[in-house]
Protein backbone atom coordinates (compact mmCIF):
# COMPACT_ATOMS: atom_id res chain seq x y z
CA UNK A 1 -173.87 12.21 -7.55
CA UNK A 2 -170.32 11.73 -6.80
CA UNK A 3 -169.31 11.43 -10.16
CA UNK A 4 -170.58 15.03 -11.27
CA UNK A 5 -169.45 16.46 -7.84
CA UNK A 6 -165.85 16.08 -8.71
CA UNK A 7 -166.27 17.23 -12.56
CA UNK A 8 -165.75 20.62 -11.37
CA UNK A 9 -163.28 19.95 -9.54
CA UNK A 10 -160.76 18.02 -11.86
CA UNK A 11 -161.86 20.81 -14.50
CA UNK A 12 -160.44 23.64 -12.11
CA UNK A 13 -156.67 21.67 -11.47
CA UNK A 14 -156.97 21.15 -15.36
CA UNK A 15 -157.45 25.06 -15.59
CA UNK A 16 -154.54 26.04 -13.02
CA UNK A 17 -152.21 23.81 -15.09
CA UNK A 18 -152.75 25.44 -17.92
CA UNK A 19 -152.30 28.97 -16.63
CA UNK A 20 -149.53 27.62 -15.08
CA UNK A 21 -147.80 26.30 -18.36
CA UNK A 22 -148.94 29.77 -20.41
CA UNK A 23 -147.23 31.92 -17.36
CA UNK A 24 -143.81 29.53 -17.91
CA UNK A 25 -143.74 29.80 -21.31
CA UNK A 26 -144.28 33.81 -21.42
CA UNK A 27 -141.18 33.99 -19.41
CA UNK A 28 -138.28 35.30 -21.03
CA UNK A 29 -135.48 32.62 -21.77
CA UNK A 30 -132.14 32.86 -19.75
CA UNK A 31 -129.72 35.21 -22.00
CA UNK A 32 -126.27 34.11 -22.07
CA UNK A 33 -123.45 36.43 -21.02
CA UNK A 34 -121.46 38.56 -23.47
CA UNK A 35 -118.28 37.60 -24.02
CA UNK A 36 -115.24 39.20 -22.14
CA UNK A 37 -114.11 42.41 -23.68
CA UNK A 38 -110.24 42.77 -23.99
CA UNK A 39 -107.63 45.02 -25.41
CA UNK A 40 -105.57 43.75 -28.11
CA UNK A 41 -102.42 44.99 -30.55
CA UNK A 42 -101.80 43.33 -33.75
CA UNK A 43 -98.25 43.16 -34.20
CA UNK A 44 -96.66 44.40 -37.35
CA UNK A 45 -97.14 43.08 -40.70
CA UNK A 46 -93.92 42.02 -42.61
CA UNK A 47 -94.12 44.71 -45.09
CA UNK A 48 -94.54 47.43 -42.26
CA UNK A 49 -92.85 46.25 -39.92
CA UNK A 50 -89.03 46.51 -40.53
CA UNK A 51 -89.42 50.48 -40.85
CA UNK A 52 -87.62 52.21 -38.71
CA UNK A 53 -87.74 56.18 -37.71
CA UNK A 54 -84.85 58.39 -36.98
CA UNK A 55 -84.63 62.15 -36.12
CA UNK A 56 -81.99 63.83 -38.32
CA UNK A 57 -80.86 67.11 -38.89
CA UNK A 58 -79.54 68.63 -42.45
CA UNK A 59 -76.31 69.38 -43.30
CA UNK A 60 -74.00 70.96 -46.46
CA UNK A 61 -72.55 67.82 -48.33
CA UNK A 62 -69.50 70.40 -48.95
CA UNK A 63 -69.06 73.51 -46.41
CA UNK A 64 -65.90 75.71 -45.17
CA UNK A 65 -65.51 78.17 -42.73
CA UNK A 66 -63.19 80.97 -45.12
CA UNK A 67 -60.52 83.15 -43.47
CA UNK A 68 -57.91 85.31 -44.43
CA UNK A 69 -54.29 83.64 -44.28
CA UNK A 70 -53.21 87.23 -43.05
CA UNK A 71 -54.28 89.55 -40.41
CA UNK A 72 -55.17 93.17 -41.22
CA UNK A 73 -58.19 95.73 -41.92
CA UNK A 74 -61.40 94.80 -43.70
CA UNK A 75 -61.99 97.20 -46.34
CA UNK A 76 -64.50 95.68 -49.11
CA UNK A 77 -66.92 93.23 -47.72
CA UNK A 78 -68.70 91.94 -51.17
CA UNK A 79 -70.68 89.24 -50.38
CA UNK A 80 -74.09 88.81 -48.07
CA UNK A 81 -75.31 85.99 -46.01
CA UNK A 82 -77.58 84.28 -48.70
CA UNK A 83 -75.69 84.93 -51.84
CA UNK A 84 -74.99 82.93 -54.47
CA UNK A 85 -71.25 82.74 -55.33
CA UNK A 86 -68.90 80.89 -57.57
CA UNK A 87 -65.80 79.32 -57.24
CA UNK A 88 -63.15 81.63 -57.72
CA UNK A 89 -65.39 85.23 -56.69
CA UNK A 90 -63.57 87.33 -54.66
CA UNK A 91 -65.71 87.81 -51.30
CA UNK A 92 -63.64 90.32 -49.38
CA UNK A 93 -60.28 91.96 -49.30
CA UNK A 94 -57.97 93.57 -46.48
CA UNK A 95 -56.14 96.91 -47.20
CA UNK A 96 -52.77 95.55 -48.90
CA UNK A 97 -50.62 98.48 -47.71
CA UNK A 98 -48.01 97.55 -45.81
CA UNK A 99 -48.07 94.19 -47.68
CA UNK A 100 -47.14 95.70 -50.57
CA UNK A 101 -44.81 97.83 -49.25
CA UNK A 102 -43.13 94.58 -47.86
CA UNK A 103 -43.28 92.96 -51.21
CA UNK A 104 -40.78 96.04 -52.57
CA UNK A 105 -38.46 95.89 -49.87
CA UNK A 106 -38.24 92.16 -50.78
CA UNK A 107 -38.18 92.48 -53.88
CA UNK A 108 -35.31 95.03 -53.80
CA UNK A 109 -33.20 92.57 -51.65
CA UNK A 110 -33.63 89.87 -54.41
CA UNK A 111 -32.64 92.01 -56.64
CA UNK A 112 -29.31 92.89 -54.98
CA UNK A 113 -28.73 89.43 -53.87
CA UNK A 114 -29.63 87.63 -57.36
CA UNK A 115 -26.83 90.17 -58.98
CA UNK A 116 -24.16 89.30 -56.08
CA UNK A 117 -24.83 85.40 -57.46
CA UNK A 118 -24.65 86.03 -61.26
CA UNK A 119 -21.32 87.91 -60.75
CA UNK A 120 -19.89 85.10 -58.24
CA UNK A 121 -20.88 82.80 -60.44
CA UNK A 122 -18.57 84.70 -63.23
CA UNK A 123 -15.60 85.05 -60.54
CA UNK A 124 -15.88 81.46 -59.27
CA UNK A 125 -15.12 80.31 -62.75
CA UNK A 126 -11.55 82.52 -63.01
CA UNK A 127 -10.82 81.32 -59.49
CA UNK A 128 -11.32 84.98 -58.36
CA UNK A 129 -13.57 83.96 -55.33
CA UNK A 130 -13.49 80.16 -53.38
CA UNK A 131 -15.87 78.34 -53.83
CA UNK A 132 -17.21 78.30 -50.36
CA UNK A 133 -17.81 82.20 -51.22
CA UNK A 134 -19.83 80.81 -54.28
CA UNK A 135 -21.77 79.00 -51.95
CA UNK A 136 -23.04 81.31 -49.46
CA UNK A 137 -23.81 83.63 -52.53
CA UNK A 138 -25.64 81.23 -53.62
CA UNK A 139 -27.67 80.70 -50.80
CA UNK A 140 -28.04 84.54 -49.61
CA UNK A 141 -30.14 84.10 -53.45
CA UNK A 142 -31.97 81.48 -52.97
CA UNK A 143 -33.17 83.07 -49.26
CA UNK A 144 -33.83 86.44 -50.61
CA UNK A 145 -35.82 84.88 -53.18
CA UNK A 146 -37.80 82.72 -51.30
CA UNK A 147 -38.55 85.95 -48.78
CA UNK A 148 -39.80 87.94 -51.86
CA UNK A 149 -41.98 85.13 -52.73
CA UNK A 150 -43.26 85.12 -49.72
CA UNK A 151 -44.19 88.97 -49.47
CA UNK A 152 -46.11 88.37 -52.82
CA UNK A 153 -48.26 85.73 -51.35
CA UNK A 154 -48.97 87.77 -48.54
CA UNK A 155 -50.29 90.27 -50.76
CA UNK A 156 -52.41 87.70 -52.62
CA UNK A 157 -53.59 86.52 -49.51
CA UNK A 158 -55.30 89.65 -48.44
CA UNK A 159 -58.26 88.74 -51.32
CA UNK A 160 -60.50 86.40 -49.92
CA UNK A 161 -61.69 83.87 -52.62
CA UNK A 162 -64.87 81.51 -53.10
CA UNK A 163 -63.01 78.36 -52.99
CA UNK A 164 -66.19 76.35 -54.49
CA UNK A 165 -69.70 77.00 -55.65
CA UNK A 166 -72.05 77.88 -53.05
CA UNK A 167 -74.23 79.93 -50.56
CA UNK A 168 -72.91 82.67 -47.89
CA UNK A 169 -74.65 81.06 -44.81
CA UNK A 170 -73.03 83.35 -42.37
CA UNK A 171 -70.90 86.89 -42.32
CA UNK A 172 -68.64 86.88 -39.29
CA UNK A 173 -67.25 90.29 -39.42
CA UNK A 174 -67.89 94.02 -40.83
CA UNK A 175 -66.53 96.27 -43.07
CA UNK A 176 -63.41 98.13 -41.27
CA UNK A 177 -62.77 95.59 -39.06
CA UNK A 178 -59.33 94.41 -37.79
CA UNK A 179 -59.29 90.49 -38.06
CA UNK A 180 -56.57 88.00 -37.07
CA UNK A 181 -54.79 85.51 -39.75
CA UNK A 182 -57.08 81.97 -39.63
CA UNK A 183 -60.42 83.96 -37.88
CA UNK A 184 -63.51 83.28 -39.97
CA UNK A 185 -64.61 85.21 -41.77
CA UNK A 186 -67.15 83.78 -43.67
CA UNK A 187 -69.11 80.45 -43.58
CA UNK A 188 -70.03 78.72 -46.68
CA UNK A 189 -72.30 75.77 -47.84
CA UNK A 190 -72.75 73.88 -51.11
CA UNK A 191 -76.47 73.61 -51.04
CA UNK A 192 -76.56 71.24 -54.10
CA UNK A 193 -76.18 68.42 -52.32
CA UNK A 194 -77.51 68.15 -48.39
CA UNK A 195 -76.36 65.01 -45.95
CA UNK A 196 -78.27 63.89 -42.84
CA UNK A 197 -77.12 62.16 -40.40
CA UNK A 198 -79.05 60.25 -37.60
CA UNK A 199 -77.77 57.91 -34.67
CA UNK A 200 -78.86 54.26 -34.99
CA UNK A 201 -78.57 51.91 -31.63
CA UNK A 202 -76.32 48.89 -31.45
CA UNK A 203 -79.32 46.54 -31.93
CA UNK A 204 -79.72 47.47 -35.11
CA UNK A 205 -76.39 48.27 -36.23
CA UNK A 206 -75.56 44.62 -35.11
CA UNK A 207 -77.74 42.81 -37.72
CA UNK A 208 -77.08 44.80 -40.32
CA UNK A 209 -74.31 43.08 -43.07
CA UNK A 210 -71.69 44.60 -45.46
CA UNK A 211 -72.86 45.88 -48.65
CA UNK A 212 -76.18 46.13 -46.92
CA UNK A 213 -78.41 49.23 -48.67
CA UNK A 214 -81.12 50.27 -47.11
CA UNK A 215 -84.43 51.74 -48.66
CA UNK A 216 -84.43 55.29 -46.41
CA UNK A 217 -86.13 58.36 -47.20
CA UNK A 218 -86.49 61.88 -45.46
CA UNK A 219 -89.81 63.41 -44.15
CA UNK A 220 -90.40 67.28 -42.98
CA UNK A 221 -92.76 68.10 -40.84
CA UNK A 222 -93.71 71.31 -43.14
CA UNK A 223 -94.10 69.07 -46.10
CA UNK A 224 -96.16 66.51 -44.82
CA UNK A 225 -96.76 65.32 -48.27
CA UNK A 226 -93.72 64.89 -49.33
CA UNK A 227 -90.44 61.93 -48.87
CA UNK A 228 -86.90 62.84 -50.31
CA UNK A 229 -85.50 59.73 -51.31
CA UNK A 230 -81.85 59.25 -49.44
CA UNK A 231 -78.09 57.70 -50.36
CA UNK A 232 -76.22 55.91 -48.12
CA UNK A 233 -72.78 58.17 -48.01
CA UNK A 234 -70.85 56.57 -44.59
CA UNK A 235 -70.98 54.85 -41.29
CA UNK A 236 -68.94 55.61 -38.18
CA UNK A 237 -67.25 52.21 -36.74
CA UNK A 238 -66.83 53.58 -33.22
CA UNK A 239 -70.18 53.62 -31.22
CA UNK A 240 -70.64 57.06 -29.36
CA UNK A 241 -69.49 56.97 -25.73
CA UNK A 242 -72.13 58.68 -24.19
CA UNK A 243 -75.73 57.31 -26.50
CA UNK A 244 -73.98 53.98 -27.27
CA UNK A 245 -75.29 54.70 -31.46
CA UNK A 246 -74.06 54.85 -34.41
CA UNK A 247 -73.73 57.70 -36.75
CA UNK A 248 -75.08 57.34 -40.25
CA UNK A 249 -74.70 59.64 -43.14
CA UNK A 250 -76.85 60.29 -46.47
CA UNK A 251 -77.06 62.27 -49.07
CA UNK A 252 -80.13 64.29 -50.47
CA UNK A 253 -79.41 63.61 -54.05
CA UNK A 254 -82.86 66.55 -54.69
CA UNK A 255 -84.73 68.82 -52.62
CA UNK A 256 -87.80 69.09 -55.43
CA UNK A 257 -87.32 72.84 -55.66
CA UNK A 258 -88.13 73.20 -51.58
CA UNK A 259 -85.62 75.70 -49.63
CA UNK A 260 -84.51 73.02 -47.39
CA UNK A 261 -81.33 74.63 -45.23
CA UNK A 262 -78.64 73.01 -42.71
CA UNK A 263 -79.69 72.93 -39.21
CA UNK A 264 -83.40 71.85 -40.22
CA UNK A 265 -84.80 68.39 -38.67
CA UNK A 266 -85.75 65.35 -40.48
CA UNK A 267 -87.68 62.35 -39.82
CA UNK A 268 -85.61 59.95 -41.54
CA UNK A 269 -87.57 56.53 -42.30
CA UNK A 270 -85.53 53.49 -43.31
CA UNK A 271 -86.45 50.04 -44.77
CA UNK A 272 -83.62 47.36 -44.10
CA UNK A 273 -82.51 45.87 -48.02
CA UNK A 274 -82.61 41.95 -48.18
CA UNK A 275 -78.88 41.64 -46.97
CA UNK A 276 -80.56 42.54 -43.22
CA UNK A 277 -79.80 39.82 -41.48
CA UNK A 278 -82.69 39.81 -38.97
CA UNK A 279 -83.34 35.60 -38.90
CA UNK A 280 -86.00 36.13 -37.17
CA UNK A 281 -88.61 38.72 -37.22
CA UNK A 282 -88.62 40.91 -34.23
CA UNK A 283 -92.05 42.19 -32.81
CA UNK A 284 -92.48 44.98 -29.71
CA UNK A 285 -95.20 44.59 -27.10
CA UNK A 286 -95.97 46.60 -24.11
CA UNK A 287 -93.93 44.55 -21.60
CA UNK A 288 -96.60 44.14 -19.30
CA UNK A 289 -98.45 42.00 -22.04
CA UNK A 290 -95.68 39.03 -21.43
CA UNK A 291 -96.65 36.66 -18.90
CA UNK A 292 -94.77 33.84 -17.07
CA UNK A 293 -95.57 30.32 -15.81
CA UNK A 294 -93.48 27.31 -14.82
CA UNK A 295 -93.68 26.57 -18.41
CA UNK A 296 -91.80 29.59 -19.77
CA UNK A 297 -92.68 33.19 -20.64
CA UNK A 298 -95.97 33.88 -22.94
CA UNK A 299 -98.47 35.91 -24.12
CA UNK A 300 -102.30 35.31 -25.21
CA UNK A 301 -102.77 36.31 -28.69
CA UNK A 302 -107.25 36.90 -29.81
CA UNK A 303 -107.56 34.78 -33.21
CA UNK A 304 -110.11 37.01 -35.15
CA UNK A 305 -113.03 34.78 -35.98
CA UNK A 306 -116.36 36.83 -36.65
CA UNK A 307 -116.51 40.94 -36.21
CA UNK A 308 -115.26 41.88 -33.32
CA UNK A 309 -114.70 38.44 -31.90
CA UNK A 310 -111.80 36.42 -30.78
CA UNK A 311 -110.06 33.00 -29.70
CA UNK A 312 -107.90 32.74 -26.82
CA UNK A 313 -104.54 31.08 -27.94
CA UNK A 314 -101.61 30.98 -25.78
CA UNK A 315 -97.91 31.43 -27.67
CA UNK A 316 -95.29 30.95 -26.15
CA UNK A 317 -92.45 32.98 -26.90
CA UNK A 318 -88.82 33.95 -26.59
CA UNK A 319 -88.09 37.84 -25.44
CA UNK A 320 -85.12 39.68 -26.51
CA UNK A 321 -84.49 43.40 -24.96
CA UNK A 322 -86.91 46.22 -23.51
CA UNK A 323 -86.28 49.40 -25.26
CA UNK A 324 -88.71 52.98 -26.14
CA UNK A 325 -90.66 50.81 -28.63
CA UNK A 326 -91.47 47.89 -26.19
CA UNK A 327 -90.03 44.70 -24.84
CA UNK A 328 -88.86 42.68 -28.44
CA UNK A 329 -90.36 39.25 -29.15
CA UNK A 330 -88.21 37.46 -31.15
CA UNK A 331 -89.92 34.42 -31.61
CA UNK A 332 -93.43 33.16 -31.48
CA UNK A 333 -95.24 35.35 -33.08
CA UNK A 334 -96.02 36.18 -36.78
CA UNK A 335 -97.21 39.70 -38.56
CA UNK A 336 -100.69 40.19 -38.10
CA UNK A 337 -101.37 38.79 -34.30
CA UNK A 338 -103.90 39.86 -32.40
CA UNK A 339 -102.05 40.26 -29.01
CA UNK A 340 -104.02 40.82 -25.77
CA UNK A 341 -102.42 43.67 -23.60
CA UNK A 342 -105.68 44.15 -21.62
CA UNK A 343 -108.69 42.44 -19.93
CA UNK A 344 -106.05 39.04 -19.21
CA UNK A 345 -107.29 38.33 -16.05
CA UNK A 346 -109.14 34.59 -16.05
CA UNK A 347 -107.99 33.96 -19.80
CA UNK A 348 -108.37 30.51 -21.04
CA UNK A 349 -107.56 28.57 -24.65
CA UNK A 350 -110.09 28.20 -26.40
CA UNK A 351 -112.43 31.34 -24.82
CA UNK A 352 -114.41 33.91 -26.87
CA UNK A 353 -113.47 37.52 -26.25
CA UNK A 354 -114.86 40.78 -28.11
CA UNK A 355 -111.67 42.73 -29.17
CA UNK A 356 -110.95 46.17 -29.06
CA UNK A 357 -107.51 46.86 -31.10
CA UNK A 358 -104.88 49.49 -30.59
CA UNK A 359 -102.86 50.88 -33.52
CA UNK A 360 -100.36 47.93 -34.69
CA UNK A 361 -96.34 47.92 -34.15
């Protein structure tokens, strides 16, 4: 009797256990947490890295402000702002008037003078006249002279003349006016050849050797489409007092048929040549990416490994100057790194993060 009284009784703890086991194993299995989600930059690759942008604004190769070397009325005004001219067109002209009238008055007193010398010359000979007399004939002909000469440039200098070919860029004055010797009176540019000039810092001027060419180009913001290729022209050797930069010059050796003018801006883009003597290759981070410890300064860099994950790695590295770009690593890094800027709190060697990159520098 007691052996089939407990039957039941073992079957129902048998029964419990079971339900027991099937309620463990339909519950769902501890999920492990995602990995830490930081921000990271990838410094610049080698190839895109060394660029360098400018702002730069066009200029005439060849340009003169043109004046008269004589004061008077204007009377023909022949050229526009725009036109074409060539050397040697005559662009305006003053009334010659009194010029010319000057130019016969001088003229007359050479005449009278030069005849006192030829016949003092004849006496001086016979012993008529000393020959001090000689001498201040001689001299009242070379002065007399020398004034009509004078009067005949005047009136040559009352035509205005295209000293090389080029475009009017500006008229200063109108017909009829009265103008002043030296005041400008036109302004013209050679547009066949355009320079631009930008202003390049001291750290960059510093690394930068002798002979050193490098590949630059010129962007518009019109032409978005389009780079002008540029020629290294000069270099000032005196650093500006008040932006501490150099000024550098190029030339525009073709504008591809676009009306490119003086006074517009350029991007200018430059490429140091292998004689840049950067030894080691300079990276900017935001500065608040560098970290410091008793061991030095450093930053955590994400090794890519799968998608959107990432390795913690510490590099240490060496940090130059803060500037517009960021604060410069000069050593420790290499093109390509994944640097973490944000989400560093807690990070660890060795740790998996999910990276989300901003554009590279």
């Amino acid at each position: 009797m007691l052996r089939h009284a407990a039957t039941p009784t073992l079957l129902a703890i048998l029964t419990v256990a079971v339900i027991s086991a099937c309620d463990r194993s339909a519950d769902p299995a501890p999920t492990e947490a995602p990995p830490r989600l930081v921000r990271t930059l990838q410094v610049a690759l080698t190839n895109e890295g060394d660029w360098r942008e400018f702002p730069g604004i066009v200029d005439a190769e060849r340009k003169a402000g043109l004046s008269f070397r004589v004061g008077g009325k204007v009377i023909e005004m022949l050229a526009n702002e725009g036109d074409q001219v060539g050397k040697g067109d005559l662009l305006a002209r003053l009334d010659d008037t009194d010029y010319k009238i000057q130019l016969e008055s001088r003229e007359a007193e050479y005449a009278s003078a030069h005849a006192d010398y030829l016949r003092g010359e004849e006496l001086v000979k016979t012993g008529v006249i000393s020959k001090s007399d000689f001498n201040k004939l001689q001299a009242q002909d070379a002065t007399s002279k020398a004034s009509r000469d004078s009067a005949q440039q005047n009136v040559e200098y009352t035509r205005l003349i295209a000293p090389f070919d080029g475009e009017v860029a500006v008229r200063h004055v109108d017909k009829f006016e009265e103008v002043n010797a030296q005041q400008i009176i036109y302004t013209l540019h050679d547009t066949s050849s355009l320079v631009i000039k930008i202003h390049v810092p001291e750290s960059l001027m510093i690394r930068v050797r002798e002979g050193a060419r490098p590949e630059v180009v010129a962007e518009f913001k019109e032409l978005p489409d389009k780079q002008f290729p540029l020629t290294f022209k000069e270099v000032s050797t005196q650093a500006d007092a008040s932006t501490n930069t150099f000024a550098v010059t190029f030339t525009m050796a073709s504008n591809g048929g676009f009306n490119i003018l003086p006074g517009m801006s350029a991007k200018v883009r430059g490429k140091p040549s292998t004689h840049f003597t950067q030894q080691k290759r300079v990276f900017y981070v935001p500065p608040h990416a560098v970290l410091e410890d008793d061991k030095g300064r450093f930053v955590y860099v994400a090794e890519p490994e799968s998608g959107d994950r990432g390795i913690v790695q510490r590099r240490d590295v060496e940090t130059g100057r803060l500037s517009q770009q960021g604060l410069e690593i000069v050593s420790g890094l290499v093109g390509g790194d994944h640097v973490i800027t944000a989400g560093m709190s807690k990070m660890q060697t060795g740790m998996t993060v999910r990276m989300r990159s901003d554009s590279p520098r």
